[in-house]
Protein backbone atom coordinates (compact mmCIF):
# COMPACT_ATOMS: atom_id res chain seq x y z
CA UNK A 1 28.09 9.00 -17.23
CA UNK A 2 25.65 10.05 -14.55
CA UNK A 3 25.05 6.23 -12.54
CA UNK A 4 24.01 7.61 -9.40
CA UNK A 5 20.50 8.61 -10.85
CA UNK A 6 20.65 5.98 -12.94
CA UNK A 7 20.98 3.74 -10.40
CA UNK A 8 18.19 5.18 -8.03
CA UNK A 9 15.99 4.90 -10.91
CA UNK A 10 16.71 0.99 -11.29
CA UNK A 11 16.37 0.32 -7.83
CA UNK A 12 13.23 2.32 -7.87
CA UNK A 13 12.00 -0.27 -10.96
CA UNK A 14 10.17 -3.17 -9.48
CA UNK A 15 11.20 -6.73 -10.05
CA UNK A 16 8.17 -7.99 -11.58
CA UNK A 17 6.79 -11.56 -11.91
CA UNK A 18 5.66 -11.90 -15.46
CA UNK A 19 7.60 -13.20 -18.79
CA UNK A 20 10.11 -10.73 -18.00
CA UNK A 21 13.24 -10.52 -16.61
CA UNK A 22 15.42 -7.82 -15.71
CA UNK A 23 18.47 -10.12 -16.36
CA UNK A 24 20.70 -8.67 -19.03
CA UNK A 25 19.07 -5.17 -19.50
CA UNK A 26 20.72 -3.14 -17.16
CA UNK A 27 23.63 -2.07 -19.81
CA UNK A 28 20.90 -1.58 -22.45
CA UNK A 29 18.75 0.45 -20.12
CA UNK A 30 21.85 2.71 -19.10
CA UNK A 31 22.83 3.40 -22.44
CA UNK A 32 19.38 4.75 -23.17
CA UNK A 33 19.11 6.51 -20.09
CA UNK A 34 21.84 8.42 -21.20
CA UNK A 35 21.68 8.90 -24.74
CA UNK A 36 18.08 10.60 -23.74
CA UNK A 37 20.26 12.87 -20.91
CA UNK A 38 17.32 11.06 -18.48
CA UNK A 39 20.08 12.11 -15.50
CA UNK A 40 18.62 15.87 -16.20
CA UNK A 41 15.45 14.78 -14.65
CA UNK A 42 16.09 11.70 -12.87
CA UNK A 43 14.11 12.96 -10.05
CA UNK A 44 10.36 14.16 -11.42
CA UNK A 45 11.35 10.32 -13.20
CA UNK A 46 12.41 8.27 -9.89
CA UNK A 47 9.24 9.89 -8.62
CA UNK A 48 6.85 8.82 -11.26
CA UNK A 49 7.91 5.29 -11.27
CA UNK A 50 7.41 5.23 -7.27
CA UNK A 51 3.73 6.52 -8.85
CA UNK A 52 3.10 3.84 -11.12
CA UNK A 53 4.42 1.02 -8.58
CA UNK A 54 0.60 1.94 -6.58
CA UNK A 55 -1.40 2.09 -9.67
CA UNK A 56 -4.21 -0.99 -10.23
CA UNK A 57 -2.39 -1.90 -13.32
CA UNK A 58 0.85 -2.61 -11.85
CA UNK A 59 -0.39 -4.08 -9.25
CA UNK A 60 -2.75 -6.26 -11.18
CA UNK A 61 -1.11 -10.47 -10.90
CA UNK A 62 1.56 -9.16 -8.68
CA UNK A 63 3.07 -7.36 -10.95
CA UNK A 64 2.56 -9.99 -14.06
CA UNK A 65 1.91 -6.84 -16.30
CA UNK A 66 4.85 -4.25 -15.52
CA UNK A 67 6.61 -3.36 -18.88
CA UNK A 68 10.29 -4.79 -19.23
CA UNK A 69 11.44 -1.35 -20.21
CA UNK A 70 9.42 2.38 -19.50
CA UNK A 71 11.86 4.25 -22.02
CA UNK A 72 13.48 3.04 -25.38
């Protein structure tokens, strides 16, 4: 298992304020991150979530709108 990317990359997801909670899906996101070997690129990744963070649609509600999950 590769957690230190994987764990940059969930500190780099925000905590949004919508219907959705983080609460429960950090095993779940883990085990996809590695079935799809995500560690490989968990930089160009880490970076494009820091991206999408400053975009209008994530920002839109305070965040209401931020997808529970960016991979399955």
């Amino acid at each position: 298992m590769n957690a230190p990317e994987f764990e940059r990359f969930w500190a780099a997801w925000p905590r949004n304020q919508g219907r959705y909670s983080r609460k429960g899906g950090k095993a779940a996101c883990l085990k996809v991150w590695t079935k799809n070997y995500n560690f490989t690129q968990a930089d160009q990744i880490i970076k494009h979530v820091e991206w999408l963070k400053t975009t209008e649609a994530w920002l839109k509600d305070q965040g209401a709108y931020i997808p529970p999950r960016w991979f399955t």
